[in-house]
Protein backbone atom coordinates (compact mmCIF):
# COMPACT_ATOMS: atom_id res chain seq x y z
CA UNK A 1 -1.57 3.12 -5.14
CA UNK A 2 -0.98 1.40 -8.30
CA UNK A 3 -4.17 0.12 -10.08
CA UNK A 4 -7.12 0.74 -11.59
CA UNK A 5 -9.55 2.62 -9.02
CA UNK A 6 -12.96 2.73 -8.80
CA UNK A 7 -15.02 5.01 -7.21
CA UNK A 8 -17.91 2.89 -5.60
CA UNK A 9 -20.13 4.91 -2.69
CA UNK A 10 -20.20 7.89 -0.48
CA UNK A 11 -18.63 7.24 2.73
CA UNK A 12 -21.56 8.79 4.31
CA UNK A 13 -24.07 5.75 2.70
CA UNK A 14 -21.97 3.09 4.70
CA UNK A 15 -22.26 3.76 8.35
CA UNK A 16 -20.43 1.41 10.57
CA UNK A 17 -21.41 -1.93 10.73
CA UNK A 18 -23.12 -1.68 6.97
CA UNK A 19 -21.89 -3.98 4.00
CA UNK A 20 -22.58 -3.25 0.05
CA UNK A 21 -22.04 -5.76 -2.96
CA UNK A 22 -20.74 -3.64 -6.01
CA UNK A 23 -19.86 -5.25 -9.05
CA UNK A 24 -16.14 -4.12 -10.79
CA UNK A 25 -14.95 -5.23 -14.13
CA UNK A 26 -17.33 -8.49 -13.58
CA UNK A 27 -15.74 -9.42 -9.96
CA UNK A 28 -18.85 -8.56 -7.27
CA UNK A 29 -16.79 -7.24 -4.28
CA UNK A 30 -17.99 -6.70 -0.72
CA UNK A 31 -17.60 -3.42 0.89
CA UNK A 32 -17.98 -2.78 4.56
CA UNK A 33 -17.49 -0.89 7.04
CA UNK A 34 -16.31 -2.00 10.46
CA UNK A 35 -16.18 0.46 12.83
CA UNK A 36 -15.05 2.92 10.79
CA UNK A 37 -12.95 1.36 9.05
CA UNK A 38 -13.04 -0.31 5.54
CA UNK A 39 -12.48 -3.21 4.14
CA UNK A 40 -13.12 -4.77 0.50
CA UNK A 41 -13.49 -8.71 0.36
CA UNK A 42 -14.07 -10.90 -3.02
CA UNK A 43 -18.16 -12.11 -2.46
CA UNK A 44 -16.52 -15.83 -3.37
CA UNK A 45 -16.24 -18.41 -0.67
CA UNK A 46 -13.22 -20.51 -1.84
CA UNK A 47 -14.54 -23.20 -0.75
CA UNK A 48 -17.98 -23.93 -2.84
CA UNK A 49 -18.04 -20.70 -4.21
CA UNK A 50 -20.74 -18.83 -2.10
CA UNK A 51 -21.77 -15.43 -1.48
CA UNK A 52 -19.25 -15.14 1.11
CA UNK A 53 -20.27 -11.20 1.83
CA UNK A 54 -23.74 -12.06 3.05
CA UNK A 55 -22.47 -13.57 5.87
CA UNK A 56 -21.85 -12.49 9.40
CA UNK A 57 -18.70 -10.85 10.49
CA UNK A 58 -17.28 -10.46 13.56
CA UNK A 59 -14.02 -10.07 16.26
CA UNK A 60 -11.88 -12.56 15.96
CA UNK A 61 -12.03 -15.23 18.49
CA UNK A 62 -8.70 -17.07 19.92
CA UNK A 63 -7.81 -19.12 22.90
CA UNK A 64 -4.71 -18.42 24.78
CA UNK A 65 -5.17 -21.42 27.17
CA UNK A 66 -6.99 -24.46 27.87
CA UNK A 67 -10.68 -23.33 28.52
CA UNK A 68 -10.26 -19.80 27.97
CA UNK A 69 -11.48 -17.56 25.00
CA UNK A 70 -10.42 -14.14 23.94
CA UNK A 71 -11.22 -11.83 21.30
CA UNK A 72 -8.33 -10.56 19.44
CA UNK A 73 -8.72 -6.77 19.42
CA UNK A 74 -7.20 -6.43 15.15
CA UNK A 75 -9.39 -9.15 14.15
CA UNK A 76 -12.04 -9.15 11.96
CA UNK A 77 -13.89 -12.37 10.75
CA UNK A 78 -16.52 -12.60 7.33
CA UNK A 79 -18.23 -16.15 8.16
CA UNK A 80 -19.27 -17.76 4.59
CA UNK A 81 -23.17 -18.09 5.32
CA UNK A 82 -23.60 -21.65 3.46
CA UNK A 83 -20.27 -23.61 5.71
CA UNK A 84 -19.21 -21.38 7.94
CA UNK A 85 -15.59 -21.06 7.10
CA UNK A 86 -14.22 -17.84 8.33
CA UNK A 87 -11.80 -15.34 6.69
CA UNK A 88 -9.53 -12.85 8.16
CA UNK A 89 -11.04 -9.46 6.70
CA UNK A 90 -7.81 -7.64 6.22
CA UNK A 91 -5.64 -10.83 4.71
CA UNK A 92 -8.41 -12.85 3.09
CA UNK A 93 -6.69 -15.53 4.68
CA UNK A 94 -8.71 -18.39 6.11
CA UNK A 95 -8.83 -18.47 9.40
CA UNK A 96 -8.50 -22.75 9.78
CA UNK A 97 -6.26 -23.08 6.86
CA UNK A 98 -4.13 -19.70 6.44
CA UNK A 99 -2.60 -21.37 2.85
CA UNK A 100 -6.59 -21.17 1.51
CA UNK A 101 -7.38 -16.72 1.16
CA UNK A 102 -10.52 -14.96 -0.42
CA UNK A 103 -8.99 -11.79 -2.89
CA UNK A 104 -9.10 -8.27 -0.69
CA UNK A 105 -8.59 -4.80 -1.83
CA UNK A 106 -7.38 -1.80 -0.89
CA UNK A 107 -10.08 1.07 -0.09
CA UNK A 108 -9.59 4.60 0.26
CA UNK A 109 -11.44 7.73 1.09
CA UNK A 110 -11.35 10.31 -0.39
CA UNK A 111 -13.46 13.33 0.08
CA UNK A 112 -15.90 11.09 1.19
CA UNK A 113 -16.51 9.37 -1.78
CA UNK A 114 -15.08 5.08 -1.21
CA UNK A 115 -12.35 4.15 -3.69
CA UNK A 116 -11.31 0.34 -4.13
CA UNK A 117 -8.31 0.15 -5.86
CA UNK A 118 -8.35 -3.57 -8.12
């Protein structure tokens, strides 16, 4: 991948279901991992600028019909903690407006050590 890369954690100090807040170049990024998989979020709410990694994540919730409620098995929801606006984990997109997105980045691992490419 093209981009500066920056080597961040061990894989092995994130378990699944863990977060981390590093700071890169002056950006503070969120790292987590959700079950097993991981995913690197801008700690920015768009909206009023909040630590948007500090809040809750989640599946992502849908309704396919008039009083029924799925979860969406690819989703993956960050909830800012101050609004509540949610964001789509692997798009940054918001999930009420998708024109409105929080900055993501790639992460890799490699030989256990967590990568995020800016």
């Amino acid at each position: 991948m093209k981009g500066s890369r920056h080597t961040v954690a061990r894989a092995a100090d994130l378990p699944p279901g863990s977060r981390l807040i590093v700071t890169i170049a002056g950006r503070e990024i969120g790292l987590f991992n959700i079950e097993g998989t991981y995913y690197a979020i801008r700690n920015q709410c768009p909206h009023r600028f909040a630590p948007l990694c500090m809040g809750r994540t989640g599946p992502l919730i849908s309704s396919p019909g008039v009083y029924q409620v799925a979860q969406e098995p690819e989703g993956h929801v960050l909830k800012c903690p101050w609004h509540l606006w949610e964001f789509d984990l692997v798009t940054g997109r918001a999930i009420c407006d998708p024109k409105l997105r929080v900055r993501t980045y790639p992460v890799e691992c490699v030989d256990d050590e967590l990568v995020i490419v800016l």
